[in-house]
C-alpha atoms as a PDB file:
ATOM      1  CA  UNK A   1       0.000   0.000   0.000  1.00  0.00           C
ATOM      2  CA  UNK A   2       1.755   2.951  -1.180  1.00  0.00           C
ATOM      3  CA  UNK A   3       1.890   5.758   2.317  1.00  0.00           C
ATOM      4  CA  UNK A   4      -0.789   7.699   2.452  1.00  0.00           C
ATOM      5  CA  UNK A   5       0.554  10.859   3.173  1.00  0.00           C
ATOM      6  CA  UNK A   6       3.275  10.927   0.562  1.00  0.00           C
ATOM      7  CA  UNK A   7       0.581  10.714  -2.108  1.00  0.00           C
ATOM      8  CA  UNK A   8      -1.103  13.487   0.020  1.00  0.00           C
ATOM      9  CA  UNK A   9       2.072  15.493  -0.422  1.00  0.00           C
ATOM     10  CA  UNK A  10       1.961  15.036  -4.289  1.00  0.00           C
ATOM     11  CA  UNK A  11      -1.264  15.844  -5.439  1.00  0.00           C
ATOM     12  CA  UNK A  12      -1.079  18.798  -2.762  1.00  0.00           C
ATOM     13  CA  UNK A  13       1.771  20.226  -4.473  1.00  0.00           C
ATOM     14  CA  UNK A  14       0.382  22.725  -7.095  1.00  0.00           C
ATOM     15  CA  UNK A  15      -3.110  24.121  -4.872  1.00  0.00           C
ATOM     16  CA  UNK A  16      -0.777  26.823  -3.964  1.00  0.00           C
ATOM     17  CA  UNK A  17      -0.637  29.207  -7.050  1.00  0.00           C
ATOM     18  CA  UNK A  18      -3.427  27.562  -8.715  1.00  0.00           C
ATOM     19  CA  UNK A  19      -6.066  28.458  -5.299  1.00  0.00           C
ATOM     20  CA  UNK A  20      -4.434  31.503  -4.717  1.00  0.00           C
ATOM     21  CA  UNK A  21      -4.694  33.006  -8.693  1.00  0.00           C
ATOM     22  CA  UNK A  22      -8.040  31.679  -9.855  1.00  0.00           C
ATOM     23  CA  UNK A  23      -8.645  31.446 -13.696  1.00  0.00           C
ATOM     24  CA  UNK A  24      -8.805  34.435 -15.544  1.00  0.00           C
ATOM     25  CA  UNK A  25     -11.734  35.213 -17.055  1.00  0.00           C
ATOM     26  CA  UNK A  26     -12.567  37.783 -20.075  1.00  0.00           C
ATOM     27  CA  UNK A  27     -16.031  40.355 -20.055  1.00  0.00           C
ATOM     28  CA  UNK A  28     -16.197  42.609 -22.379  1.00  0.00           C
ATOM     29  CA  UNK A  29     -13.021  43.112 -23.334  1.00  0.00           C
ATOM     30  CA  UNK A  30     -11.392  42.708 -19.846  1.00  0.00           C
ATOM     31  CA  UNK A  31      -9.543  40.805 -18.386  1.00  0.00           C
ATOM     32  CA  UNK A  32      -9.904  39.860 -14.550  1.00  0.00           C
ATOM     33  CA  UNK A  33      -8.162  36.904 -12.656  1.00  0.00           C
ATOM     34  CA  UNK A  34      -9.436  36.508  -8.815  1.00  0.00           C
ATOM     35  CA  UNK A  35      -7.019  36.647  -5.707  1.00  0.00           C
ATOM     36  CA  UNK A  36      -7.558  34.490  -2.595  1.00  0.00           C
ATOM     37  CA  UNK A  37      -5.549  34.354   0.305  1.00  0.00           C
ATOM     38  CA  UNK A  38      -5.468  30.444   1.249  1.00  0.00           C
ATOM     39  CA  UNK A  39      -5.067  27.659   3.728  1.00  0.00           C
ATOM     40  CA  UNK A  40      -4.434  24.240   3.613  1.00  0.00           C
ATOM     41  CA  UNK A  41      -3.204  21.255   5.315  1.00  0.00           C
ATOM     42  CA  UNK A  42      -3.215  17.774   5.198  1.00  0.00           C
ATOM     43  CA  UNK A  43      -2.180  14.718   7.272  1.00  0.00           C
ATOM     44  CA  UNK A  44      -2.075  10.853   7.083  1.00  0.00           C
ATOM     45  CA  UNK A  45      -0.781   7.783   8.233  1.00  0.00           C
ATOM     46  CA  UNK A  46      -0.946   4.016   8.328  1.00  0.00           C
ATOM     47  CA  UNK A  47      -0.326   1.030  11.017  1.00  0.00           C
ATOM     48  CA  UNK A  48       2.293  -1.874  10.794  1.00  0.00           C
ATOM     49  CA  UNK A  49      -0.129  -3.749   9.644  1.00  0.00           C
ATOM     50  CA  UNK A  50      -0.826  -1.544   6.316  1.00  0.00           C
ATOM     51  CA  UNK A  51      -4.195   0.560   7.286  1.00  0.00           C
ATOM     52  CA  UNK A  52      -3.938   3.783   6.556  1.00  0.00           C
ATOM     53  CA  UNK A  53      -6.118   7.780   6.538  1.00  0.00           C
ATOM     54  CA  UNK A  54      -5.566  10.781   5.720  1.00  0.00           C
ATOM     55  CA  UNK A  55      -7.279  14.165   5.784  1.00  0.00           C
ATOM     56  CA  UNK A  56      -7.171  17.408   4.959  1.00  0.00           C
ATOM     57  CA  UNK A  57      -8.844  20.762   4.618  1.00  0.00           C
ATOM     58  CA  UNK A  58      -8.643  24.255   4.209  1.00  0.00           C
ATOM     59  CA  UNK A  59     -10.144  27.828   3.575  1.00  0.00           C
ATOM     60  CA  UNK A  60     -10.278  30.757   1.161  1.00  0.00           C
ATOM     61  CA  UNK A  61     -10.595  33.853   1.051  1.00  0.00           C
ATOM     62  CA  UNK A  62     -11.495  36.456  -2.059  1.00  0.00           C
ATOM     63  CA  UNK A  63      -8.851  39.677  -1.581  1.00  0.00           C
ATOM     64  CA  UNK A  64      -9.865  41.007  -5.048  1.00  0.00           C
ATOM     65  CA  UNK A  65      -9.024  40.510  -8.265  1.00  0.00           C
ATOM     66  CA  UNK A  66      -6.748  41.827 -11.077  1.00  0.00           C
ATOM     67  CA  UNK A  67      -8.058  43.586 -14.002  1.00  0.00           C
ATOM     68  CA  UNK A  68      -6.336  44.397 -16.770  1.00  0.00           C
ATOM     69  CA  UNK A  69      -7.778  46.665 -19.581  1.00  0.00           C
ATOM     70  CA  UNK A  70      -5.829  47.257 -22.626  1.00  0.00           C
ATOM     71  CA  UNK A  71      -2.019  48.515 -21.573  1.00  0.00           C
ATOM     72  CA  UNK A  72      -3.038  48.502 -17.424  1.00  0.00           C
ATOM     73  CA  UNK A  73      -2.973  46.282 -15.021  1.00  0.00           C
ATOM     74  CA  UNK A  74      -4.997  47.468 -11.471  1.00  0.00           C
ATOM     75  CA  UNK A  75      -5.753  45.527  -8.341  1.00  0.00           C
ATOM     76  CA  UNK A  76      -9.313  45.767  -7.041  1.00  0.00           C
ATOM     77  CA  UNK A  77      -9.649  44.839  -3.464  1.00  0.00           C
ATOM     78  CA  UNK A  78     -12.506  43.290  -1.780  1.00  0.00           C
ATOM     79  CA  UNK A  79     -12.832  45.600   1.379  1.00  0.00           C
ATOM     80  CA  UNK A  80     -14.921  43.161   3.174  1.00  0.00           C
ATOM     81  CA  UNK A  81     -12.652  40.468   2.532  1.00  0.00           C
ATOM     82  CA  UNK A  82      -9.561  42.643   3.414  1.00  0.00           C
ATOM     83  CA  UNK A  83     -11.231  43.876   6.715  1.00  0.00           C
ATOM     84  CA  UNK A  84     -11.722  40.583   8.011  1.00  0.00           C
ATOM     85  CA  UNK A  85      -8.101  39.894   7.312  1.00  0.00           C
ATOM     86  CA  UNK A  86      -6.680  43.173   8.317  1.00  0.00           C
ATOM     87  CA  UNK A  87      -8.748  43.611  11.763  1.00  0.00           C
ATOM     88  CA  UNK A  88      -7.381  40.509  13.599  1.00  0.00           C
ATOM     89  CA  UNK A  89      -3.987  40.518  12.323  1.00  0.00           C
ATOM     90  CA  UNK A  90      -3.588  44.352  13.249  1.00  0.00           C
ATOM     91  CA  UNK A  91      -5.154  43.186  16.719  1.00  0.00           C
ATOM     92  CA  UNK A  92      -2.847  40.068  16.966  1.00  0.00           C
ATOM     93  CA  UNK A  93       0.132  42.420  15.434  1.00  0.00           C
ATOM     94  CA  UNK A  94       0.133  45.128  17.926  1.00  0.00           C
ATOM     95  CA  UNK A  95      -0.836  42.699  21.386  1.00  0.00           C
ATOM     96  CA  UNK A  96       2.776  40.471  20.165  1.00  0.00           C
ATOM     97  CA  UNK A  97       4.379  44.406  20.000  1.00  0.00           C
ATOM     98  CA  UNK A  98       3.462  45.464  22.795  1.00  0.00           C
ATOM     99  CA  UNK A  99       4.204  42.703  24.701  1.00  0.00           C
ATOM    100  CA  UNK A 100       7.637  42.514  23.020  1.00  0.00           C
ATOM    101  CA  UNK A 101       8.020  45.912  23.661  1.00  0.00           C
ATOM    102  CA  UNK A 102       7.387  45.277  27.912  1.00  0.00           C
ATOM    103  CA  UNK A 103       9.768  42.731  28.051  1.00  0.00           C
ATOM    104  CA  UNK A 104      12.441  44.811  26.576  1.00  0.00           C
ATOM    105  CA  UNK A 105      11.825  47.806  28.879  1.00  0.00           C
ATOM    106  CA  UNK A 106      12.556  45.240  32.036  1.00  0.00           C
END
């Protein structure tokens, strides 16, 4: 039985780029290819005496999208999508400062 999470590993390889940059679509003359910040992970394993599982999952979320009309090329955001980013890793950000910023002052 081949291991489980080696074929995990394989088939895994390429969601990077290919969740991140969804395909690019064309509207009326423009081009626009979606952005997504991503997550995934995946585990498995098997027994001595050749069972085996796996699992995996992950998450998306839209940023925005490129758009490119003629010579330019702009970024659109989604502002929801960026807040609910932005607003917990600001939080996060500036409690790890802070705290990094106590310790040095002792």
């Amino acid at each position: 039985m081949p291991n489980i999470a080696l074929e995990l590993g394989k088939q895994s390889a390429s969601f990077g780029v290919k969740s991140a940059y969804g395909e690019q679509q064309d509207v009326d003359g423009v081009r626009i290819i979606p952005v997504a910040l991503t997550w995934s992970g995946f585990g498995g394993g098997s027994d001595e005496a050749g069972n085996g599982g796996g699992g995996g999952g992950g998450w998306a979320i839209p940023v925005g999208a490129y758009i490119r009309q003629g010579d330019g090329l702009r970024f659109e955001p989604n502002i929801i999508a960026l807040l609910t980013v932005a607003i917990p890793f600001v939080f996060f950000a500036g409690r790890a400062l802070s705290r990094v910023i106590r310790t040095l002052k002792k």
